[in-house]
Protein backbone atom coordinates (compact mmCIF):
# COMPACT_ATOMS: atom_id res chain seq x y z
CA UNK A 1 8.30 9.00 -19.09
CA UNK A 2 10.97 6.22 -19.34
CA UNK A 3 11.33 3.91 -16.31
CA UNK A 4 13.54 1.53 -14.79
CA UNK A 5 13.05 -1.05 -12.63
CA UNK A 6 15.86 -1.84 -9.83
CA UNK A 7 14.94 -5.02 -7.88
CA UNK A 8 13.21 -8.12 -9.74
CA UNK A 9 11.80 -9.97 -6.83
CA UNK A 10 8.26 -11.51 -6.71
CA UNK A 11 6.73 -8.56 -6.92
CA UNK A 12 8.42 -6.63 -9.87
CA UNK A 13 6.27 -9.35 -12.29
CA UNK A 14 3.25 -7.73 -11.25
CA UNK A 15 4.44 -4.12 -11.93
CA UNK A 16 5.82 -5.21 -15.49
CA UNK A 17 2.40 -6.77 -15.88
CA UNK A 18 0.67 -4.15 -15.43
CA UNK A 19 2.62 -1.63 -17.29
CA UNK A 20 0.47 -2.44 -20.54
CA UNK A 21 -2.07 -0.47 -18.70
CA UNK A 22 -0.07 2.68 -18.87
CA UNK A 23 1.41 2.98 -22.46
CA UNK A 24 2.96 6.32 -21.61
CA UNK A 25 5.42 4.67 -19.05
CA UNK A 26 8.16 2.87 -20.95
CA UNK A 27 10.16 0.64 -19.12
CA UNK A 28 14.08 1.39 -20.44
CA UNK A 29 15.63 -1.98 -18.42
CA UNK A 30 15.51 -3.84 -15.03
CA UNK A 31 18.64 -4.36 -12.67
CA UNK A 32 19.31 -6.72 -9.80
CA UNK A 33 21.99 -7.58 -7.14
CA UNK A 34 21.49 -10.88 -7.79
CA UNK A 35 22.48 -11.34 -11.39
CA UNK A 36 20.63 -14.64 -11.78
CA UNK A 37 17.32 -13.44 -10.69
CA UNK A 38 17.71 -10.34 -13.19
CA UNK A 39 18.50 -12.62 -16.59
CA UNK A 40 15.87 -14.85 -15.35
CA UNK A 41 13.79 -11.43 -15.03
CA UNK A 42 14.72 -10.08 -18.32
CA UNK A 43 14.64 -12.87 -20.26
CA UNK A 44 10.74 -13.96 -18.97
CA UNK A 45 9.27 -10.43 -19.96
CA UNK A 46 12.37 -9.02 -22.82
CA UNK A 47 13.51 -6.60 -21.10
CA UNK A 48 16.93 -5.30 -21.20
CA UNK A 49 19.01 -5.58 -18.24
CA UNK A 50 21.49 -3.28 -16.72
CA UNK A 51 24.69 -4.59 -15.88
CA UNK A 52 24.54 -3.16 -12.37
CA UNK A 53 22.67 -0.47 -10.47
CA UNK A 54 25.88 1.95 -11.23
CA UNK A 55 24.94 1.40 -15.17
CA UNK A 56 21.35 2.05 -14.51
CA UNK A 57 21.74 5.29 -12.60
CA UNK A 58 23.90 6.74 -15.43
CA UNK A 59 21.48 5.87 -18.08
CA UNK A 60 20.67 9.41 -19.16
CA UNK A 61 17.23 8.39 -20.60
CA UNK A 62 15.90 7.39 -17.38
CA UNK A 63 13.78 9.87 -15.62
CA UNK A 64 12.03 7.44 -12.86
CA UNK A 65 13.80 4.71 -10.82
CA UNK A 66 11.08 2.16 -9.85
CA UNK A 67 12.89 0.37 -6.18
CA UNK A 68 11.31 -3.10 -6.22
CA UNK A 69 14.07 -4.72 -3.42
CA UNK A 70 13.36 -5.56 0.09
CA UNK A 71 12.54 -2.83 2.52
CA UNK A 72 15.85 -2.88 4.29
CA UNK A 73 17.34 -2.04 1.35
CA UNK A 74 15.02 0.76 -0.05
CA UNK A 75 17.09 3.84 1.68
CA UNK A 76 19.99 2.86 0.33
CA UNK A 77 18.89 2.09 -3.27
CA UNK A 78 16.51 5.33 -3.18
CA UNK A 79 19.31 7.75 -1.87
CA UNK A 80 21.10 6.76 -5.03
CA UNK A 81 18.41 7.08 -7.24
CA UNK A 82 17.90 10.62 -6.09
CA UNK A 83 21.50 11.54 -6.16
CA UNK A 84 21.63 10.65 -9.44
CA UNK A 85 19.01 12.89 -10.50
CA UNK A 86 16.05 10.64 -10.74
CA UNK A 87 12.65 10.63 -9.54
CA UNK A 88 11.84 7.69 -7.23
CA UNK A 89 8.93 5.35 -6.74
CA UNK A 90 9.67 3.14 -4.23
CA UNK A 91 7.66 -0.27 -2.43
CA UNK A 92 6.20 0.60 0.54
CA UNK A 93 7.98 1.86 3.13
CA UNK A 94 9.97 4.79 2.25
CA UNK A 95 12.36 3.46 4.91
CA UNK A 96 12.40 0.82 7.95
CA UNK A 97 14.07 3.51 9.91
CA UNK A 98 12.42 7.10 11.06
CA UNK A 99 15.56 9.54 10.47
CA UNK A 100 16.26 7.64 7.09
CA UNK A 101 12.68 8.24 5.39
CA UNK A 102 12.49 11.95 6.72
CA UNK A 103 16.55 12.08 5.16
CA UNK A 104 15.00 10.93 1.78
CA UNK A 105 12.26 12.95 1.64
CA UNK A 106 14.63 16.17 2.49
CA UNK A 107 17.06 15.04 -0.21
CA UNK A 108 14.26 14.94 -2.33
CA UNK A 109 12.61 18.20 -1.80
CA UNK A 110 16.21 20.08 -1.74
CA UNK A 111 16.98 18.33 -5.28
CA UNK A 112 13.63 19.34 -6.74
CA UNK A 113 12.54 15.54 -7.14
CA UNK A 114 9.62 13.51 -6.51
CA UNK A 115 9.68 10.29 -4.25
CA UNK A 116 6.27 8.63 -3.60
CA UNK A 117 5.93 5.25 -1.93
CA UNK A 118 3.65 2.52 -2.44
CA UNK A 119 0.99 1.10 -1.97
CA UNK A 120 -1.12 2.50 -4.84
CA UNK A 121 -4.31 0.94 -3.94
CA UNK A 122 -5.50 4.32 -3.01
CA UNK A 123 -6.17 5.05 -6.44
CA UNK A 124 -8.28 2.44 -7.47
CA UNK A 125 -12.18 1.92 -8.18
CA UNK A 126 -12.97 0.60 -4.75
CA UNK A 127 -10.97 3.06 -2.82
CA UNK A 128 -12.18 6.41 -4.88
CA UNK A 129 -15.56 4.47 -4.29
CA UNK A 130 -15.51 4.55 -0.74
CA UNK A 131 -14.06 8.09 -0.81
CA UNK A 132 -16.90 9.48 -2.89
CA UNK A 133 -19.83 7.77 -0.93
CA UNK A 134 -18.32 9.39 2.47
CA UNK A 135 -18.27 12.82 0.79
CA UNK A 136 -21.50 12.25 -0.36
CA UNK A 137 -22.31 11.79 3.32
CA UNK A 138 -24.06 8.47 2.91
CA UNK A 139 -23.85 7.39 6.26
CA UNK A 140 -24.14 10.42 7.34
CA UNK A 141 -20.96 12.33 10.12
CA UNK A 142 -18.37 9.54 9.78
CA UNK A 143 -16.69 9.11 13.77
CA UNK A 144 -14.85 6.03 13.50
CA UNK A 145 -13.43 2.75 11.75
CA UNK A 146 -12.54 -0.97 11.93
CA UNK A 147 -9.70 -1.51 8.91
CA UNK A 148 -8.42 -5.40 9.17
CA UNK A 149 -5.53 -6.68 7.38
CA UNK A 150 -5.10 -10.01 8.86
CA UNK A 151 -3.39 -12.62 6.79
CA UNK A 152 -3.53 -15.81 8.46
CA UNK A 153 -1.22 -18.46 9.70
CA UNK A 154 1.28 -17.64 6.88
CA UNK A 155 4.16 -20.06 7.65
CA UNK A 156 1.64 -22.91 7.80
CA UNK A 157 1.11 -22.58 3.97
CA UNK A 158 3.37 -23.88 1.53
CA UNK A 159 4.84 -20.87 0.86
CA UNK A 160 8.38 -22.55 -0.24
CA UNK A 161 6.18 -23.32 -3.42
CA UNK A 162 5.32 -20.01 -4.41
CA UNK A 163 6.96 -18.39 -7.53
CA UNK A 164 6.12 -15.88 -9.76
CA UNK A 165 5.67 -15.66 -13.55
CA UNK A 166 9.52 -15.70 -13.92
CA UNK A 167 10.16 -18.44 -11.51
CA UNK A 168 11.30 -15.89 -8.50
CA UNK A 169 10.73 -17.24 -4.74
CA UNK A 170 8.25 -15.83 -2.61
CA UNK A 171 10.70 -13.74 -0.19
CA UNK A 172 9.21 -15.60 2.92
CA UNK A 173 12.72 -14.65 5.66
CA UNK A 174 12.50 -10.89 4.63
CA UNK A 175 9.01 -10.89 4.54
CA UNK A 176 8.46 -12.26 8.70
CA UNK A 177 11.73 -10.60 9.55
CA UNK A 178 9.94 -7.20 8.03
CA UNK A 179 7.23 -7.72 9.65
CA UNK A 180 3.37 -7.78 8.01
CA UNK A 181 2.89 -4.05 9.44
CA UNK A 182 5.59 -2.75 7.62
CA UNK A 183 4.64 -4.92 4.44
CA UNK A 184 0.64 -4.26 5.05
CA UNK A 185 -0.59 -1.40 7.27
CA UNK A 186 -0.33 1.72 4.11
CA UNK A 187 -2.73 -0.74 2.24
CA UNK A 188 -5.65 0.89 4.80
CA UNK A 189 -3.37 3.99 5.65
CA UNK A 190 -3.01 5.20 2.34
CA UNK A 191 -7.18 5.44 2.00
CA UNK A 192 -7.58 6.84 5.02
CA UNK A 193 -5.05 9.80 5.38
CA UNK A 194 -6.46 10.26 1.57
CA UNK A 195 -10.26 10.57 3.22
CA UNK A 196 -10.03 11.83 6.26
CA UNK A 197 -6.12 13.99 6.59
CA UNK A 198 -3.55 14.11 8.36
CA UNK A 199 -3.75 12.06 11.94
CA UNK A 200 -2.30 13.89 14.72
CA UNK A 201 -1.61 10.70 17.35
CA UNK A 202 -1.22 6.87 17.25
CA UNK A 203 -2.06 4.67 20.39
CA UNK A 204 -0.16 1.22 19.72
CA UNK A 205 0.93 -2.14 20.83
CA UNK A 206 2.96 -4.78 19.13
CA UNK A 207 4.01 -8.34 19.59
CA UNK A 208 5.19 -11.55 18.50
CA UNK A 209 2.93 -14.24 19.32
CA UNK A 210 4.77 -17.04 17.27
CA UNK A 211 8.78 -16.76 17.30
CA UNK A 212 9.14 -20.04 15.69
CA UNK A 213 7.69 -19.50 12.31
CA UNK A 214 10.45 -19.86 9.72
CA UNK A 215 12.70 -23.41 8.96
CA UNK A 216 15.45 -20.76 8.99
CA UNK A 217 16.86 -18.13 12.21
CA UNK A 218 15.48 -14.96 11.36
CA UNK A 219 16.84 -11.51 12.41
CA UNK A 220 15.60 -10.26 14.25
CA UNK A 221 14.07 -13.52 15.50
CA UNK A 222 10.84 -11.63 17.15
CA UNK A 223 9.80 -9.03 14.28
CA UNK A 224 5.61 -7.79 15.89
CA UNK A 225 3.43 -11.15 13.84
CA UNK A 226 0.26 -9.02 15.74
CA UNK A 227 -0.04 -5.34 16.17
CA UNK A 228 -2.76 -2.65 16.62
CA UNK A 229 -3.31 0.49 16.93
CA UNK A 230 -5.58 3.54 17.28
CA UNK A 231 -5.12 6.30 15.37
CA UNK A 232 -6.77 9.50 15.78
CA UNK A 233 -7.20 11.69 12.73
CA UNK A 234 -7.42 16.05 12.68
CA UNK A 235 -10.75 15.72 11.81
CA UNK A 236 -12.26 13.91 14.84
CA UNK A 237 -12.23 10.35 12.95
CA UNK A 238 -10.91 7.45 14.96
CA UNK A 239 -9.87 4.47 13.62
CA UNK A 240 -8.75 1.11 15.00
CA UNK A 241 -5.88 -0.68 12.44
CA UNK A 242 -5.21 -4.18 13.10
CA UNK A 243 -2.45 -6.26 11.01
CA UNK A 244 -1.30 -9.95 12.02
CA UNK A 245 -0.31 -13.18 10.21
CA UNK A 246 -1.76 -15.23 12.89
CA UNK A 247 -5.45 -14.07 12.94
CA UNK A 248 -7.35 -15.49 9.91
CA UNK A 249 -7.74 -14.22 6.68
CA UNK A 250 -9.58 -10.72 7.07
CA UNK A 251 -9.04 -7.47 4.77
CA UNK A 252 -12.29 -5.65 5.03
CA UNK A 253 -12.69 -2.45 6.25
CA UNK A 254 -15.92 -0.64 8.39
CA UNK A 255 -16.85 2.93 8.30
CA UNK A 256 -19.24 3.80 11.18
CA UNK A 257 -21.40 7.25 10.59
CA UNK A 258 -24.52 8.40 12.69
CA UNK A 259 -26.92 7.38 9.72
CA UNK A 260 -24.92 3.84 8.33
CA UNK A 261 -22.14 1.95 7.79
CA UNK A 262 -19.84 1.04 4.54
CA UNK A 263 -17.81 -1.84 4.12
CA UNK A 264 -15.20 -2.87 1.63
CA UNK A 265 -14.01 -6.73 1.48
CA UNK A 266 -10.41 -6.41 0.48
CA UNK A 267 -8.11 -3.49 0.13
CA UNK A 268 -6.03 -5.43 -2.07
CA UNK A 269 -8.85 -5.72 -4.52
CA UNK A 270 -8.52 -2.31 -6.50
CA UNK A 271 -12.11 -3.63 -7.18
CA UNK A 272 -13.21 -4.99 -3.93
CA UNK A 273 -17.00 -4.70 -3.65
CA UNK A 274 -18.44 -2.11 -1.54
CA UNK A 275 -21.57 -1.86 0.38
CA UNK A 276 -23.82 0.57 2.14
CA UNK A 277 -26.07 0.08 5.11
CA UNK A 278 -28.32 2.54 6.92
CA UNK A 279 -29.78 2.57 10.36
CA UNK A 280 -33.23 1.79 10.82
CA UNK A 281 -35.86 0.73 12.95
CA UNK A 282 -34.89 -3.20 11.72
CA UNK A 283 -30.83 -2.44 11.92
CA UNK A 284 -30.30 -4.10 14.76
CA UNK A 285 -32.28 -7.55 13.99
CA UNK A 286 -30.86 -7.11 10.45
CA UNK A 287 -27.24 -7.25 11.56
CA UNK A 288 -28.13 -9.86 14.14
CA UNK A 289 -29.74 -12.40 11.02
CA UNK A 290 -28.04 -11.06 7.45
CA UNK A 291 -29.22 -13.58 5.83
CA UNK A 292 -32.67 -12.93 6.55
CA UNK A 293 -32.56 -10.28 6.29
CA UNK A 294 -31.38 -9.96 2.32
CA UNK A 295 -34.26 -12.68 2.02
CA UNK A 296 -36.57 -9.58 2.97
CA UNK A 297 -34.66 -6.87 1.16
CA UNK A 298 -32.80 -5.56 4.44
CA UNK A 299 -29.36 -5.14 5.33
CA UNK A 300 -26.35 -3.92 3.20
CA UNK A 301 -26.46 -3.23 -0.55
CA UNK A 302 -23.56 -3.49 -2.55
CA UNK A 303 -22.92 -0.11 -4.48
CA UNK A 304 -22.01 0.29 -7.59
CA UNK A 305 -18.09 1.13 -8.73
CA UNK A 306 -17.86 4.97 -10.22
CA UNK A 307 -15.94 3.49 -12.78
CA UNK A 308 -15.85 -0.07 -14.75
CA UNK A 309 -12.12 -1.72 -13.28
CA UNK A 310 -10.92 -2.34 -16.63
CA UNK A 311 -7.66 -2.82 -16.15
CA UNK A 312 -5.15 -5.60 -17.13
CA UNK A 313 -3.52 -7.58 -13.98
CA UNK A 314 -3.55 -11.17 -14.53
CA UNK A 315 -0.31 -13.20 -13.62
CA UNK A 316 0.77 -15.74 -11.25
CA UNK A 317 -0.30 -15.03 -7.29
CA UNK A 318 -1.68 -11.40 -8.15
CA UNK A 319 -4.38 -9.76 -6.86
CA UNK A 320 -6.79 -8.11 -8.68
CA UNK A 321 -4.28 -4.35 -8.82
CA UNK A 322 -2.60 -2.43 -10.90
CA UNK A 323 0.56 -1.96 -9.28
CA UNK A 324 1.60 0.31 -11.79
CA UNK A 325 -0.96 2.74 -11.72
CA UNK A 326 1.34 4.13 -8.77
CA UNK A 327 4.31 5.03 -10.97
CA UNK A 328 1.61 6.20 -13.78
CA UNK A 329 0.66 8.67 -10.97
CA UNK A 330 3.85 10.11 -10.31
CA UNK A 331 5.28 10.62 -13.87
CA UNK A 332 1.34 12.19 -14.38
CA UNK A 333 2.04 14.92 -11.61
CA UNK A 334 5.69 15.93 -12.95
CA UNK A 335 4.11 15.94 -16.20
CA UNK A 336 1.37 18.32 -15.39
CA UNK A 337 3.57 20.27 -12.60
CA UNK A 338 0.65 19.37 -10.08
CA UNK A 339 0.82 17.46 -6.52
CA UNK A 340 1.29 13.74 -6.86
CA UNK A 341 -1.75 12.16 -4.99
CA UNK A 342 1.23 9.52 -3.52
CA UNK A 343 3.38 12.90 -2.52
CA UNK A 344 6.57 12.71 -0.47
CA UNK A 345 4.85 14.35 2.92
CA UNK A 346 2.14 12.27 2.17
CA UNK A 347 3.94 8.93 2.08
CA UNK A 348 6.01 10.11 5.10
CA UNK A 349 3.17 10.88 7.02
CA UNK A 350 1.40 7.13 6.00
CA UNK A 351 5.61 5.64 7.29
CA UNK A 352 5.71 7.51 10.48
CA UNK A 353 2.12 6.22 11.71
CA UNK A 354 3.59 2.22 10.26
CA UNK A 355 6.68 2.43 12.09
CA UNK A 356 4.24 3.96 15.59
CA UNK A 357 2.36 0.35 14.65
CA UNK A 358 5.51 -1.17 14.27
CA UNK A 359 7.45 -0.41 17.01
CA UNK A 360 5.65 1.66 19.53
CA UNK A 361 8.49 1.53 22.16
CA UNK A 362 10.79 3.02 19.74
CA UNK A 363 8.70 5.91 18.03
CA UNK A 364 6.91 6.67 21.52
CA UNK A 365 3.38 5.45 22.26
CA UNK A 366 1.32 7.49 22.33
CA UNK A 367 3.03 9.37 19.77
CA UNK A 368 2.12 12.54 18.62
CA UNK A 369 2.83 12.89 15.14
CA UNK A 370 5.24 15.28 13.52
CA UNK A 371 4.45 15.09 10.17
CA UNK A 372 1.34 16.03 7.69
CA UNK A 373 1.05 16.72 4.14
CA UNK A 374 -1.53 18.95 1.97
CA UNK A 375 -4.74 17.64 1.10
CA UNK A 376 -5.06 14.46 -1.25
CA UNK A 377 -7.93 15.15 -4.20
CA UNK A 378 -9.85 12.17 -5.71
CA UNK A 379 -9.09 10.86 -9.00
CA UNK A 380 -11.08 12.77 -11.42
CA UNK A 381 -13.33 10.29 -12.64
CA UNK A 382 -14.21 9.47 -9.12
CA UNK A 383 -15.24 13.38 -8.72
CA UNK A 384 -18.86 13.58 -10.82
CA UNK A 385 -19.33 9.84 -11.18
């Protein structure tokens, strides 16, 4: 399927970076507001850029609009994509604002399109991982779960320094006037509603603990720096979601069953390690002294990956992800007229429970949810590994 890319940020060098992983995407030009950042853009990777967004949309050859800008923007830039007749896979969220990502995904569905919403982290080796070994039952009836995605004290690293491969800023105002919820909380979302369904009600609070963060006034200037939440799931499962750039670094994730628990280090590690423990007698003293207890062959054990993570990523500031594998996903599904695994009621389901995280005064706390979406199936070499 050809592809374009609207919005060439920080974070569009890591989707054209990965794109070599997917050689039946082809990526037909890039477009920006900012006409500087897109020749700088284009010229890095040798692409061809669009004059405008206008020029883009009426490029007949284009199928999928890729909508790399800030979040704020992403109804706005979406909405056109669709009107024009293309597909849409957009950064995470589908909107900042509750009417305007159920509006997109009814514009969608009436025009017979597809609009799926990062992040695509779901998809990858340690996620389908995870997934299998819970089918599998290997810690027996899962009940609940600890997911972390705390960042640190952001604005006290030298984040003016931080460019990508084509010499674009790290978007540090958008980014704490976003909020890290918004920008983080479908990292662990996204596996979850994938594992266990749709939730039926969030329980969440949400502050900001450090107004002062940026050299710059930020609007708002008291976007939630700490939130968390409880979210309870359909099937019984509970889990507890905490995101915050003030706690320190901390993106692992707990599963708790009545025969184990499994652990992943880093959801933004498409090949995070993953690792299996299971109650015992010596549990308790083993959690107490872990390194004693490896000494004495106790304790967790890492598991292997169903599948190698052979997949190209490498560029300035990336994690180890294929950020394209997302798009690859979507242009998969229209091309073999099956459910995209990142499907619209799917990604509005993972934005309603962000923006409950987000802003729980606003969408009601608790709040019962009012979306769902069908079931999400593994990826197939995840199925029989």
């Amino acid at each position: 399927m050809r592809i374009a890319i609207v919005g060439c940020g920080y974070v569009a060098d890591y989707y054209v970076t990965t794109l070599t992983n997917h050689p039946e995407l082809e990526l037909v030009g890039v477009s920006d507001q900012d006409e500087g950042r897109a020749d700088r853009f284009a010229k890095h990777h040798g692409l061809h850029r669009y004059r405008d967004y206008a020029e883009l949309l009426a490029d007949d050859r284009v199928g999928l609009v890729v909508n790399l800008t800030n979040p704020r923007a992403h109804f706005d830039v979406s909405t056109a994509a669709l009107d024009a007749g293309k597909h849409v896979y957009t950064e995470k969220p589908l909107a900042t604002e509750w009417p305007r990502a159920v509006a997109l995904v009814g514009q969608a569905e009436a025009a017979g399109l597809v609009i799926a919403s990062a992040p695509s982290t779901m998809l990858g080796e340690a996620a389908q991982t995870l997934w299998k070994l819970v089918r599998e039952g290997a810690v027996g009836k899962v009940c609940l779960a600890y997911a972390e995605l705390d960042e640190g004290l952001l604005h006290r690293e030298n984040y003016r320094g931080w460019l990508s491969a084509s010499g674009n800023a790290w978007p540090f105002r958008d980014e704490f006037e976003v909020g890290c919820t918004l920008e983080h909380a479908g990292y662990y979302l996204t596996w979850l509603a994938a594992m266990f369904g749709p939730a039926e009600s969030v329980t969440s609070f949400a502050s900001c603990q450090i107004p002062d963060k940026s050299p710059v006034p930020l609007d708002p200037p008291d976007t939630p720096d700490f939130t968390s939440g409880c979210i309870r799931f359909a099937s019984g499962m509970v889990v507890r979601l905490t995101n915050s750039i003030v706690a320190s670094h901390d993106h692992s994730m707990r599963i708790f069953g009545d025969e184990g628990v499994l652990r992943v280090a880093n959801c933004w590690d498409m090949a995070s390690p993953v690792y299996l423990s299971r109650w015992s007698k010596y549990s308790f003293r083993a959690q107490r002294y872990p390194t004693l207890a490896r000494l004495v062959g106790l304790g967790e054990r890492r598991q292997p990956l169903v599948r190698k993570a052979d997949f190209h990523y490498k560029t300035v500031g990336s994690n180890r992800c294929d950020y394209a594998r997302g798009v690859a996903e979507l242009a998969a599904s229209i091309r073999e007229g099956r459910p995209c695994r990142l499907s619209p009621r799917f990604s509005l389901h993972v934005n309603e429970i962000t923006l409950t995280l987000q802003d729980p005064e606003g969408m009601g706390s608790p709040r019962r949810l009012t979306t769902t979406f069908d079931p999400v199936s593994p990826m197939p070499w995840a199925v029989g590994a």
